[in-house]
C-alpha atoms as a PDB file:
ATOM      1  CA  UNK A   1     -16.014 -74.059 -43.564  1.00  0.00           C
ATOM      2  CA  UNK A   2     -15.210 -71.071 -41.848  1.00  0.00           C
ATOM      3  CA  UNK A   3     -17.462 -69.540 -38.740  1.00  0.00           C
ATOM      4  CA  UNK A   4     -19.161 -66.695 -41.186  1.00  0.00           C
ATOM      5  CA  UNK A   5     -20.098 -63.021 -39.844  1.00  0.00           C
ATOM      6  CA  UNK A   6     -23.733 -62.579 -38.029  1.00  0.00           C
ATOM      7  CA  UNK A   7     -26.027 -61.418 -40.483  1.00  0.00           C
ATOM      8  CA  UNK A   8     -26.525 -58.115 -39.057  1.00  0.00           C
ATOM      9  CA  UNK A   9     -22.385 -57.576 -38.411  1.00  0.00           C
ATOM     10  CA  UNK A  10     -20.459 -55.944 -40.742  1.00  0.00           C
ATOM     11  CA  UNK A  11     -17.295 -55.676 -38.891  1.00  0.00           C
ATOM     12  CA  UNK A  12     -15.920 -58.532 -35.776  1.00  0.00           C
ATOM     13  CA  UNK A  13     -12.792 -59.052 -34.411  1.00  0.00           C
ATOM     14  CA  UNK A  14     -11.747 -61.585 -31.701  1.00  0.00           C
ATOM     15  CA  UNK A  15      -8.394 -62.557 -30.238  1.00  0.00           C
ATOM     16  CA  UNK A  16      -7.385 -66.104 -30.471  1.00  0.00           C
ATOM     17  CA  UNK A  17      -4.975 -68.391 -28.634  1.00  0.00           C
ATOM     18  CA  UNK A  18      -5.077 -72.015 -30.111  1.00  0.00           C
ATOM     19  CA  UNK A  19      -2.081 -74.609 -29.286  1.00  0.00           C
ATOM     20  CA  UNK A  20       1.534 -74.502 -31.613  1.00  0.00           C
ATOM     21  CA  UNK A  21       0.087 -77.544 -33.081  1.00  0.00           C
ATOM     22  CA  UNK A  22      -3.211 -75.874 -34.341  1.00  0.00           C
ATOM     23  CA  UNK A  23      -4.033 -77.097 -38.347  1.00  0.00           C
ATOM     24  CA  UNK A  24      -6.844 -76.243 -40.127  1.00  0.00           C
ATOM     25  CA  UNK A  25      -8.841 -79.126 -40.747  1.00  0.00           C
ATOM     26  CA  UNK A  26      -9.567 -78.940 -44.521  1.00  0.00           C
ATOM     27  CA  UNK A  27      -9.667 -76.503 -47.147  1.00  0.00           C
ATOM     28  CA  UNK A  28     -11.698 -73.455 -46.659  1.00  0.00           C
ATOM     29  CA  UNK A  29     -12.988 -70.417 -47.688  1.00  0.00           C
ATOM     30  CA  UNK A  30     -15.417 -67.461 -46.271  1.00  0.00           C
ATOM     31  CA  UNK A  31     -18.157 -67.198 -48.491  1.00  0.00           C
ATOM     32  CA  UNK A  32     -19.182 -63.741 -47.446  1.00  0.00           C
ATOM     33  CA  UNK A  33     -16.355 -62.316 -45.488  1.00  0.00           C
ATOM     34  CA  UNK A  34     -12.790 -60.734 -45.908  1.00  0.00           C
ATOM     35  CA  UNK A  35     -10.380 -61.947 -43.002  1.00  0.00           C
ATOM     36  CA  UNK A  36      -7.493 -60.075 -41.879  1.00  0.00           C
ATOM     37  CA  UNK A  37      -5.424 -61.521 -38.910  1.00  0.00           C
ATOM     38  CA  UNK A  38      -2.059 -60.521 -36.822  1.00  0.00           C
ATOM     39  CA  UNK A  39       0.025 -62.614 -35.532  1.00  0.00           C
ATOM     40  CA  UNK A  40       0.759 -62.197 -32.280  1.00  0.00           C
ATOM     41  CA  UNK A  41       2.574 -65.640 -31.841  1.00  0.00           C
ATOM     42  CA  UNK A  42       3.302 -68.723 -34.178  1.00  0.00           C
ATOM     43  CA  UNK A  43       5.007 -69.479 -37.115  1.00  0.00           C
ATOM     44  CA  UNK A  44       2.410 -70.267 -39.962  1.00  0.00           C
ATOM     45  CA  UNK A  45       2.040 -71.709 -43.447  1.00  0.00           C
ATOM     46  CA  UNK A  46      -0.314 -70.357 -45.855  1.00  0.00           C
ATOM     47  CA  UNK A  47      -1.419 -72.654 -49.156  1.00  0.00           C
ATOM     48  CA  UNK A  48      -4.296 -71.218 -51.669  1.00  0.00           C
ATOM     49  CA  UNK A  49      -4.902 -72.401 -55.319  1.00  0.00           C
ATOM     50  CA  UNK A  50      -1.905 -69.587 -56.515  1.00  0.00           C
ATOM     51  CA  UNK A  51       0.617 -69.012 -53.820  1.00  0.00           C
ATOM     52  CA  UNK A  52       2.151 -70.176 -50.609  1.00  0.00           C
ATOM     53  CA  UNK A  53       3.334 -67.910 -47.827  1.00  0.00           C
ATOM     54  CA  UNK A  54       4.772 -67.866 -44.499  1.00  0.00           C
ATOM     55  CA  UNK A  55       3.667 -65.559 -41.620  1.00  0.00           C
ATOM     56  CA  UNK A  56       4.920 -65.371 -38.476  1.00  0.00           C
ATOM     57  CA  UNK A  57       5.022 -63.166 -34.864  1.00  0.00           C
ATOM     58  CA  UNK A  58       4.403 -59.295 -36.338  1.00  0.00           C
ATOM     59  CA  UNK A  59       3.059 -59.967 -39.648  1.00  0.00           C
ATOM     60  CA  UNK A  60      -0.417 -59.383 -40.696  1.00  0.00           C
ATOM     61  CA  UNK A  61      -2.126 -61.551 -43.271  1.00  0.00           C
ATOM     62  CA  UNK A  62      -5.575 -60.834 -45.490  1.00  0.00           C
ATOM     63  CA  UNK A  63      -7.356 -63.025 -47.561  1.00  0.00           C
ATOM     64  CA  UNK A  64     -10.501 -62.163 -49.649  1.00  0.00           C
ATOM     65  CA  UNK A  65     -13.509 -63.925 -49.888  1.00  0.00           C
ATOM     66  CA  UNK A  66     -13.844 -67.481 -51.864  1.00  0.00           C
ATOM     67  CA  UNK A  67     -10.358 -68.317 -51.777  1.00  0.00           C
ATOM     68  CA  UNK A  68      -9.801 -72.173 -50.740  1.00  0.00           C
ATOM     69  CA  UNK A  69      -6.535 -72.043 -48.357  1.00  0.00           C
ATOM     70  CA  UNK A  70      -5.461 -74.167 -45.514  1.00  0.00           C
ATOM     71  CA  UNK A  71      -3.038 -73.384 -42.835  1.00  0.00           C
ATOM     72  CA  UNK A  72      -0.665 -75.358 -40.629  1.00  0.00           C
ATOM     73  CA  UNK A  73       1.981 -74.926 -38.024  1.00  0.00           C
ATOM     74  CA  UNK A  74       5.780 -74.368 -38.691  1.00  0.00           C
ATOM     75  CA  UNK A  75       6.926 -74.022 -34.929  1.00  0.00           C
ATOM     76  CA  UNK A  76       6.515 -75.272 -31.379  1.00  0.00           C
ATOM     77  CA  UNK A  77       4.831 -71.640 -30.337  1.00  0.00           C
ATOM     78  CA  UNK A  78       1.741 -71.223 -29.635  1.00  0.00           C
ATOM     79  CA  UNK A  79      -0.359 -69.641 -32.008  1.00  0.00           C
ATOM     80  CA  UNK A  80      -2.081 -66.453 -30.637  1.00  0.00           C
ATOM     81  CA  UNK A  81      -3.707 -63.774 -33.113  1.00  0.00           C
ATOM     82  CA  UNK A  82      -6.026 -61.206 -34.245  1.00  0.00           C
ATOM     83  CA  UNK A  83      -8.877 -62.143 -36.737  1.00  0.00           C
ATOM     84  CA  UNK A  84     -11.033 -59.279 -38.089  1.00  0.00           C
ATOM     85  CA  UNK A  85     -13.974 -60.364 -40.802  1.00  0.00           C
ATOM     86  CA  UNK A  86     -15.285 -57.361 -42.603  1.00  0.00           C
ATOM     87  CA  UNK A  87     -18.477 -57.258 -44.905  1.00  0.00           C
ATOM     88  CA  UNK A  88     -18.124 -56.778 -48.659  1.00  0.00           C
ATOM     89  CA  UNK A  89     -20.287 -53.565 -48.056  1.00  0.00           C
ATOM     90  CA  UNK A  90     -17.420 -52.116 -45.413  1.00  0.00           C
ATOM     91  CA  UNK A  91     -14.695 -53.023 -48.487  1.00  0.00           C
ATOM     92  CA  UNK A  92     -17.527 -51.413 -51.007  1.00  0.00           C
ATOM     93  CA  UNK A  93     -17.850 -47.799 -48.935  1.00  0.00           C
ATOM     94  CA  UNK A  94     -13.289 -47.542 -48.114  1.00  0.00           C
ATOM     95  CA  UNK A  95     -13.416 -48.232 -52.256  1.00  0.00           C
ATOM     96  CA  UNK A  96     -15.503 -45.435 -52.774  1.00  0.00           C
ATOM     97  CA  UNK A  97     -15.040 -42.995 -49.931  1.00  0.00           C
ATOM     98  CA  UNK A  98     -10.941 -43.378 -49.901  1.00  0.00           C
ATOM     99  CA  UNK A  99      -8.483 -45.741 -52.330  1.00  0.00           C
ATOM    100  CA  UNK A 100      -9.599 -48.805 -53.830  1.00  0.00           C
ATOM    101  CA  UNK A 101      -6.104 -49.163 -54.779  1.00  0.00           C
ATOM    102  CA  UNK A 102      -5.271 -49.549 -51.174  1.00  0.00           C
ATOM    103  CA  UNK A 103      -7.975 -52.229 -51.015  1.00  0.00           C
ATOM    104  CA  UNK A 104      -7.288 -54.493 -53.899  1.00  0.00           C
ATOM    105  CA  UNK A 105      -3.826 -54.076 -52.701  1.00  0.00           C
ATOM    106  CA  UNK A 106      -3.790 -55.222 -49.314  1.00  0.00           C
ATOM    107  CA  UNK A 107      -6.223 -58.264 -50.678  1.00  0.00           C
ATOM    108  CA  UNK A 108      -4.023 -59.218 -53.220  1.00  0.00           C
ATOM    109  CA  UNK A 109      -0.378 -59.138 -51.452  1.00  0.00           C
ATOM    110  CA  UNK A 110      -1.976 -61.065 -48.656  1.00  0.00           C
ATOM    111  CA  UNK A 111       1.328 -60.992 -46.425  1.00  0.00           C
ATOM    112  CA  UNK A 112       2.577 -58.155 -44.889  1.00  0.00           C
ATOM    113  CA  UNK A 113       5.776 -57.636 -42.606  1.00  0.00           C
ATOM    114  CA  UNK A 114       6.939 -54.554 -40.604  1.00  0.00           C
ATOM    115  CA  UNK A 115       9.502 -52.890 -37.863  1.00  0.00           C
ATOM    116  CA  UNK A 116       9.229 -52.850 -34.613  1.00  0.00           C
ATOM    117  CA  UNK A 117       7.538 -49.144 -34.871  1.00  0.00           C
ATOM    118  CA  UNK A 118       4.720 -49.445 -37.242  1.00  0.00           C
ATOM    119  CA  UNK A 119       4.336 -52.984 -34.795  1.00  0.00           C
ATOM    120  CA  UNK A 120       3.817 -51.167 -31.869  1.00  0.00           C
ATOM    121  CA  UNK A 121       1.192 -49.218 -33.977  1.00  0.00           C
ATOM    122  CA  UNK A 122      -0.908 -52.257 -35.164  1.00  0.00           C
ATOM    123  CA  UNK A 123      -0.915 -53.956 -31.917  1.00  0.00           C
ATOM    124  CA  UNK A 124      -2.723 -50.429 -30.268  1.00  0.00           C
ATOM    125  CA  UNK A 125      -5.047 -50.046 -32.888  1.00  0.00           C
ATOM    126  CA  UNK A 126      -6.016 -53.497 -32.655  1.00  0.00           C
ATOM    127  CA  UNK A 127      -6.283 -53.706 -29.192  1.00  0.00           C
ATOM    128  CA  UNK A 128      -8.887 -50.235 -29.521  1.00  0.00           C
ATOM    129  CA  UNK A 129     -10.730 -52.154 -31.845  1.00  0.00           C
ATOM    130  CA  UNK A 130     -10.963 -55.623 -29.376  1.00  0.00           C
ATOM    131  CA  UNK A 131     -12.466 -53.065 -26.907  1.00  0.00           C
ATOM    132  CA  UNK A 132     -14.643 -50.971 -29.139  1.00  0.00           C
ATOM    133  CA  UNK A 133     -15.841 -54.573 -30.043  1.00  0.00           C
ATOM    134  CA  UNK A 134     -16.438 -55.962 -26.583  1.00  0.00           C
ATOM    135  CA  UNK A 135     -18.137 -53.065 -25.150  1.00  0.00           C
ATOM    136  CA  UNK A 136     -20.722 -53.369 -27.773  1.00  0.00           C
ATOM    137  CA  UNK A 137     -22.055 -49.490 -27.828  1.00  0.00           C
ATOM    138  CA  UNK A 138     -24.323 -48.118 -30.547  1.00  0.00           C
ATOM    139  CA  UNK A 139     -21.835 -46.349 -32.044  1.00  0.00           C
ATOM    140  CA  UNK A 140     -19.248 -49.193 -32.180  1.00  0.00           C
ATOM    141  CA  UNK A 141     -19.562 -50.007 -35.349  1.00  0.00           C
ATOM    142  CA  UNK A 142     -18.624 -47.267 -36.846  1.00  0.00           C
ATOM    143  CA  UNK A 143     -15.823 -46.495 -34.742  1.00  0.00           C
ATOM    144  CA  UNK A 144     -14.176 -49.819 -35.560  1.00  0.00           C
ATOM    145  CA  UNK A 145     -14.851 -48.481 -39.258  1.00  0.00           C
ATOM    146  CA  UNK A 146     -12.554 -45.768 -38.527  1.00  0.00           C
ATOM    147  CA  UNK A 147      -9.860 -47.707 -36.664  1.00  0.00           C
ATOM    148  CA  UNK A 148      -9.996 -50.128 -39.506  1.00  0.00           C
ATOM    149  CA  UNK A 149      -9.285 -48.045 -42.184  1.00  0.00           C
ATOM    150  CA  UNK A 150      -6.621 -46.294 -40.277  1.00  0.00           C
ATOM    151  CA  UNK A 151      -5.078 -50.291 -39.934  1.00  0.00           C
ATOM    152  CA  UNK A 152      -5.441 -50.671 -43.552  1.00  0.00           C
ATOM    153  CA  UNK A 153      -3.879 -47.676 -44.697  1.00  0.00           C
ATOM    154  CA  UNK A 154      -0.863 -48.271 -42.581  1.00  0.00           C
ATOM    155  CA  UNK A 155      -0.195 -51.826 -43.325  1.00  0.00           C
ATOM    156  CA  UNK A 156      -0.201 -50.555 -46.983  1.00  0.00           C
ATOM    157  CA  UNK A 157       1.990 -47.939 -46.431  1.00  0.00           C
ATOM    158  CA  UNK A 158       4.712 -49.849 -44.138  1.00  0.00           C
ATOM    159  CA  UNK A 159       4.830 -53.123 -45.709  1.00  0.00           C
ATOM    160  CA  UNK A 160       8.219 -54.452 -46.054  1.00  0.00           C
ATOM    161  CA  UNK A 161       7.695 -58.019 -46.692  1.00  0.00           C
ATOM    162  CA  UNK A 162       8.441 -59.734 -50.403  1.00  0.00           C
ATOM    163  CA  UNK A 163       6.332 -61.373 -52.706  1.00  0.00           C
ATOM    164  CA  UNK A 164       4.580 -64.517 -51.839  1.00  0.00           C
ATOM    165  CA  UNK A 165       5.746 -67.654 -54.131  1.00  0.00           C
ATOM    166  CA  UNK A 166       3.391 -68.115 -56.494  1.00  0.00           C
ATOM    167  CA  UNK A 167       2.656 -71.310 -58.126  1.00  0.00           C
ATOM    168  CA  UNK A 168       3.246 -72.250 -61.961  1.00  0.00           C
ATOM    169  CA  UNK A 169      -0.641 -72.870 -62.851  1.00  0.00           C
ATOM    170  CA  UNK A 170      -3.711 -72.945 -60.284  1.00  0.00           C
ATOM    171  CA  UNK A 171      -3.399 -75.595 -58.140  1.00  0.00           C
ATOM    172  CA  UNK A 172      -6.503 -78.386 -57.941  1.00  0.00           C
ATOM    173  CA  UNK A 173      -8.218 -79.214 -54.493  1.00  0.00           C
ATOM    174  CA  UNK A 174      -6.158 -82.574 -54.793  1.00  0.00           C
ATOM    175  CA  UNK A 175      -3.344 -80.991 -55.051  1.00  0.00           C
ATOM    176  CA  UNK A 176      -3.631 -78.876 -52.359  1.00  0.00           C
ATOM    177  CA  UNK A 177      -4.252 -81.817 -50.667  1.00  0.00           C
ATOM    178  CA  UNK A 178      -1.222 -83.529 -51.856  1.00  0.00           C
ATOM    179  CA  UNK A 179       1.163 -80.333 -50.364  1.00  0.00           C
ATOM    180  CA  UNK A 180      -0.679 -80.647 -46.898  1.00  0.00           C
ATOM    181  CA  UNK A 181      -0.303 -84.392 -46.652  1.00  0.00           C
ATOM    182  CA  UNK A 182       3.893 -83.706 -47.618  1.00  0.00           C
ATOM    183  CA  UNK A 183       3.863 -81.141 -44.868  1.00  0.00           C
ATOM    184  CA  UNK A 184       2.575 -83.248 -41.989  1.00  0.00           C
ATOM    185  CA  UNK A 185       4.776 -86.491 -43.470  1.00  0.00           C
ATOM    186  CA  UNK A 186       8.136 -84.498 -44.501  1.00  0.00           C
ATOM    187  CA  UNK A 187       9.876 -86.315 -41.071  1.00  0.00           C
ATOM    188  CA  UNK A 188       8.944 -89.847 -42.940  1.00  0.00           C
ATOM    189  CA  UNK A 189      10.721 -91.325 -45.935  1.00  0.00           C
ATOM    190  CA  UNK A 190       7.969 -89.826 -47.939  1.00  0.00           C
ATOM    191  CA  UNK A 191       7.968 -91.325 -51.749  1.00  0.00           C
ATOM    192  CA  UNK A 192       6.163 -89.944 -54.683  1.00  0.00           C
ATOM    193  CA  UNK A 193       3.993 -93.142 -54.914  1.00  0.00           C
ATOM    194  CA  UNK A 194       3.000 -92.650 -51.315  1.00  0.00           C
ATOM    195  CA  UNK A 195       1.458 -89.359 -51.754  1.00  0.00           C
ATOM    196  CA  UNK A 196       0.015 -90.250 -55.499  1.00  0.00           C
ATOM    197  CA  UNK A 197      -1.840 -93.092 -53.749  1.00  0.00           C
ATOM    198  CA  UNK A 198      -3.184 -90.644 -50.931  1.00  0.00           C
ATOM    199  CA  UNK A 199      -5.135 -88.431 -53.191  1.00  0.00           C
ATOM    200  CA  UNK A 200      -6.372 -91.146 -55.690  1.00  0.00           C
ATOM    201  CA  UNK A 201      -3.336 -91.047 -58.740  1.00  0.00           C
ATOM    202  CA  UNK A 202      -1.305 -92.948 -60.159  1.00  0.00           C
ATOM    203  CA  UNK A 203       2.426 -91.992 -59.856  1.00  0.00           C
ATOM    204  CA  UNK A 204       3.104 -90.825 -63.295  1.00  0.00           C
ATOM    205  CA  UNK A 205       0.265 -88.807 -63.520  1.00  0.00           C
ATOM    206  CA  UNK A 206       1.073 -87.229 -60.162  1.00  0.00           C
ATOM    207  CA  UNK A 207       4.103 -86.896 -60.666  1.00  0.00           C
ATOM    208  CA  UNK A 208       3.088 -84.697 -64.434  1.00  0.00           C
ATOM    209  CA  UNK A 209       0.294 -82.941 -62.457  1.00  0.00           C
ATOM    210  CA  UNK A 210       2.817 -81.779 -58.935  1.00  0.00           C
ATOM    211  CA  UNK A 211       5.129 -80.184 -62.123  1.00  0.00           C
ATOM    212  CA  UNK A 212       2.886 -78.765 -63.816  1.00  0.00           C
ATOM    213  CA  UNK A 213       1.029 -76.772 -61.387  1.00  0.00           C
ATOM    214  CA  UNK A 214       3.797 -76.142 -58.217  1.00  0.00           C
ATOM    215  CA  UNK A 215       6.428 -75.438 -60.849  1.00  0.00           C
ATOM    216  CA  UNK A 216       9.212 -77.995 -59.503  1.00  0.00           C
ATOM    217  CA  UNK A 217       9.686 -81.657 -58.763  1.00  0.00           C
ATOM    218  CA  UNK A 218       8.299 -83.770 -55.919  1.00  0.00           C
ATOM    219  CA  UNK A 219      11.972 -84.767 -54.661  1.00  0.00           C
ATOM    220  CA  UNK A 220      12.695 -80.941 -54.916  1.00  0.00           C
ATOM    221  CA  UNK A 221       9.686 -79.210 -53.277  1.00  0.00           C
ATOM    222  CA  UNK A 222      10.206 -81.901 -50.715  1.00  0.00           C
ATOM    223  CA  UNK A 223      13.932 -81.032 -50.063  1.00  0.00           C
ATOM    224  CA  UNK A 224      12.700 -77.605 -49.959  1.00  0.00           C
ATOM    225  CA  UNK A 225       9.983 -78.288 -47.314  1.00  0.00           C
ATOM    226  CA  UNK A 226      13.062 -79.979 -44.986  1.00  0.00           C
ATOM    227  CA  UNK A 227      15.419 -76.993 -45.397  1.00  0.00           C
ATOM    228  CA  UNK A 228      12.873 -74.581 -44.366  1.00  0.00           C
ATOM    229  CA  UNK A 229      12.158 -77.198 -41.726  1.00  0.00           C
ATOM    230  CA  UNK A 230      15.718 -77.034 -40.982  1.00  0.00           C
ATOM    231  CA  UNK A 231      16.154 -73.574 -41.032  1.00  0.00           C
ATOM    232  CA  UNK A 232      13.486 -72.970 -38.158  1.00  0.00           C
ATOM    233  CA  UNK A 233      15.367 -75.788 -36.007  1.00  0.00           C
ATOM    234  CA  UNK A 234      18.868 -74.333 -36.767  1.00  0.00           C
ATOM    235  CA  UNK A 235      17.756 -70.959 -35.394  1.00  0.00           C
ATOM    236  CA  UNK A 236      15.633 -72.008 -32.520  1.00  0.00           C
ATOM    237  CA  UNK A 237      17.956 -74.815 -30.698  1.00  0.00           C
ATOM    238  CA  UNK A 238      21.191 -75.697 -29.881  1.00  0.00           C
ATOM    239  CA  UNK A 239      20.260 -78.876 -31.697  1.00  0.00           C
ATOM    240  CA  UNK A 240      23.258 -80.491 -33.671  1.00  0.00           C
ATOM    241  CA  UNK A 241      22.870 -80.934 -37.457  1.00  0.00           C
ATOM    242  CA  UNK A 242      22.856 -84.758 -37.111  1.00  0.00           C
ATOM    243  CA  UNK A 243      19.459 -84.224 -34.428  1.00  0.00           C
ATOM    244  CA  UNK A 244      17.813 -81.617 -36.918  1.00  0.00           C
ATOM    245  CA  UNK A 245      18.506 -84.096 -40.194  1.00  0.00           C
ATOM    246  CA  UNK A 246      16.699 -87.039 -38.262  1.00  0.00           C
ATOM    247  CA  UNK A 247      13.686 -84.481 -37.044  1.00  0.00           C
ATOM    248  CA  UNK A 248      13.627 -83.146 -40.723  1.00  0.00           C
ATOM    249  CA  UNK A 249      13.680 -86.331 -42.404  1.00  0.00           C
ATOM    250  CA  UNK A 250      17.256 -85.958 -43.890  1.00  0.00           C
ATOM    251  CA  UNK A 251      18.142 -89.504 -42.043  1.00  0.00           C
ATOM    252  CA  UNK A 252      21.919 -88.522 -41.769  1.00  0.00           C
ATOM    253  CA  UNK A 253      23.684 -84.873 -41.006  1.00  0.00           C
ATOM    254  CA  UNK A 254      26.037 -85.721 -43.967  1.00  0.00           C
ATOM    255  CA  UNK A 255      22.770 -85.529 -46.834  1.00  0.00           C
ATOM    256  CA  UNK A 256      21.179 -82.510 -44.595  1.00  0.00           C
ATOM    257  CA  UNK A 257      24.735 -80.115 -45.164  1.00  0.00           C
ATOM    258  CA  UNK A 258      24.913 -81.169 -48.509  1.00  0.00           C
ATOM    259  CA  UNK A 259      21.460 -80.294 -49.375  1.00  0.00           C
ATOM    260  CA  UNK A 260      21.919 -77.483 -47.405  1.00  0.00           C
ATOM    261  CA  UNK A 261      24.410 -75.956 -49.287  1.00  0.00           C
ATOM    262  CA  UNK A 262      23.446 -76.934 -52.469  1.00  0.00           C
ATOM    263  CA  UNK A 263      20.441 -74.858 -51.559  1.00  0.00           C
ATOM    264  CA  UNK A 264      21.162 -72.281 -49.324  1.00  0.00           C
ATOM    265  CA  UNK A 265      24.761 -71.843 -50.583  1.00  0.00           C
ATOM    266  CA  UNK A 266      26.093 -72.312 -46.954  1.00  0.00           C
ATOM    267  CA  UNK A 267      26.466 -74.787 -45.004  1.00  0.00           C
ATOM    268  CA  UNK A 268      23.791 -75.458 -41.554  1.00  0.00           C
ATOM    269  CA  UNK A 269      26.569 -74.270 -39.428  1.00  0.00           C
ATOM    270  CA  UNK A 270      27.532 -71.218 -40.711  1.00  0.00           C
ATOM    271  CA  UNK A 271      23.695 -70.504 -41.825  1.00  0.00           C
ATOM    272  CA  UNK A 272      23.059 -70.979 -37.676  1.00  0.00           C
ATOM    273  CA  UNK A 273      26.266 -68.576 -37.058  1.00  0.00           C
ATOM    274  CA  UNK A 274      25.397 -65.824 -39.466  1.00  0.00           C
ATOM    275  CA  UNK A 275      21.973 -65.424 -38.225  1.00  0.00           C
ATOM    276  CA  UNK A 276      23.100 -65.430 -34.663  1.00  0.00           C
ATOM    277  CA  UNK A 277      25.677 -63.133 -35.127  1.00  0.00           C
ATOM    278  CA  UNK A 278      23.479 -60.988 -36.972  1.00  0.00           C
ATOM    279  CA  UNK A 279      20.957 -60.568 -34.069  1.00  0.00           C
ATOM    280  CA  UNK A 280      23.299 -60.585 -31.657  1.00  0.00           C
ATOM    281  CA  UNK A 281      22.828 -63.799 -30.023  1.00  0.00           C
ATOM    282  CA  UNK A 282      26.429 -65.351 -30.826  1.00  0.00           C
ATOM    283  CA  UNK A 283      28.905 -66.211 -28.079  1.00  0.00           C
END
């Protein structure tokens, strides 16, 4: 379970460098806290019972209390952030003092992205707040109140990521398992049977169960889980598609560009060209 707020805090935030490689354990959720965190650097993952989400470098991600999730790594960069934890009553007085629309919002969207401005905005404020925080004054409290709220109201007003990809039905603790164990496997030749057997099913009735409630087929959500895969690798190296299908568990660069494109509508090649001639990285 998560580290929950000191009894007498109502507000905490800490800055956090863990290794690229950094996974969460096991499903968890704060009993008593929100969480809101910035990522500073990483590429991350998000599963809960209703959605799944990626987050990386500039975005800022929220999740309300009781809410099983688990999160994993979906680059080599180290994983730095901001967490904040904020007592139901701090949620209770924004709700009634300013917007509870701006509240259930930013707790509900969970995922936020922004431009390099409103950025450069966060990061200050946040930094303020790490100092109000270590300095530990009387007062602190309710000045990181204040900064808070100003952080809220501008990550609802600047947001300009999409929705998250929610899931067909409520996904069950086993299943939840199921997508982590596919995550840290998707480099094997992972089967169907292979993942029923590692959360206690048979095949057929894991197979009924990963439909019903993700909304797609095993050998598709898997496919999908080696393109995104893919898609990290393609932008990030000079890799050749034959190297990224063998790290991605493709096996040959002939099934990877034909998935690919099937997909993605483009081939790897000219996905890696377009996005490097969009940001200006191309020869």
């Amino acid at each position: 379970m998560p580290i929950e707020m000191p009894v007498d805090s109502k507000i905490t935030i800490q800055r956090r460098e863990l290794p690229a490689d950094f996974q969460m354990p096991q499903m968890e959720q704060a009993e008593k806290h929100y969480g809101l965190g910035y990522i500073l650097s990483g590429d991350r993952r998000f599963i809960t019972p209703y959605e799944q989400y990626d987050a990386h470098a500039g975005d800022v991600t929220a999740m309300p209390p009781r809410i099983y999730h688990r999160t994993f790594s979906l680059s080599r960069r180290p994983y730095v952030n901001y967490l904040i934890k904020i007592s139901p009553e701090v949620g209770e007085e924004f709700c009634a003092r300013f917007d509870k629309d701006i509240w259930d919002y930013i707790f509900r969207q969970k995922r936020f992205s922004f431009d390099e401005v409103t950025r450069a905005k966060i990061e200050m404020l946040l930094a303020d707040m790490l100092e109000v925080y270590e300095q530990g004054e009387a007062y602190a409290e309710e000045l990181l109140k204040g900064l808070f709220y100003r952080l809220i109201v501008l990550i609802s007003k600047s947001n300009i990521a999409g929705d998250n990809d929610q899931f067909k039905g409520k996904l069950s603790h086993d299943m939840m398992e199921a997508m982590y164990y596919i995550e840290q496997n998707y480099t094997e030749n992972l089967r169907l049977s292979e993942v029923a057997r590692q959360i206690g099913f048979s095949e057929g009735h894991f197979s009924r169960l990963f439909s019903s409630q993700v909304g797609n087929s095993f050998s598709s959500y898997l496919i999908n889980v080696r393109i995104r895969h893919a898609k990290e690798l393609l932008i990030n190296t000079d890799d050749s598609v034959s190297e990224i299908a063998l790290k991605t568990g493709f096996g040959s660069g002939d099934y990877l560009s034909a998935s690919f494109t099937q997909n993605e509508g483009v081939s790897p090649t000219a996905f890696r060209k377009s996005f490097r001639t969009a940001t200006g990285q191309a020869d």
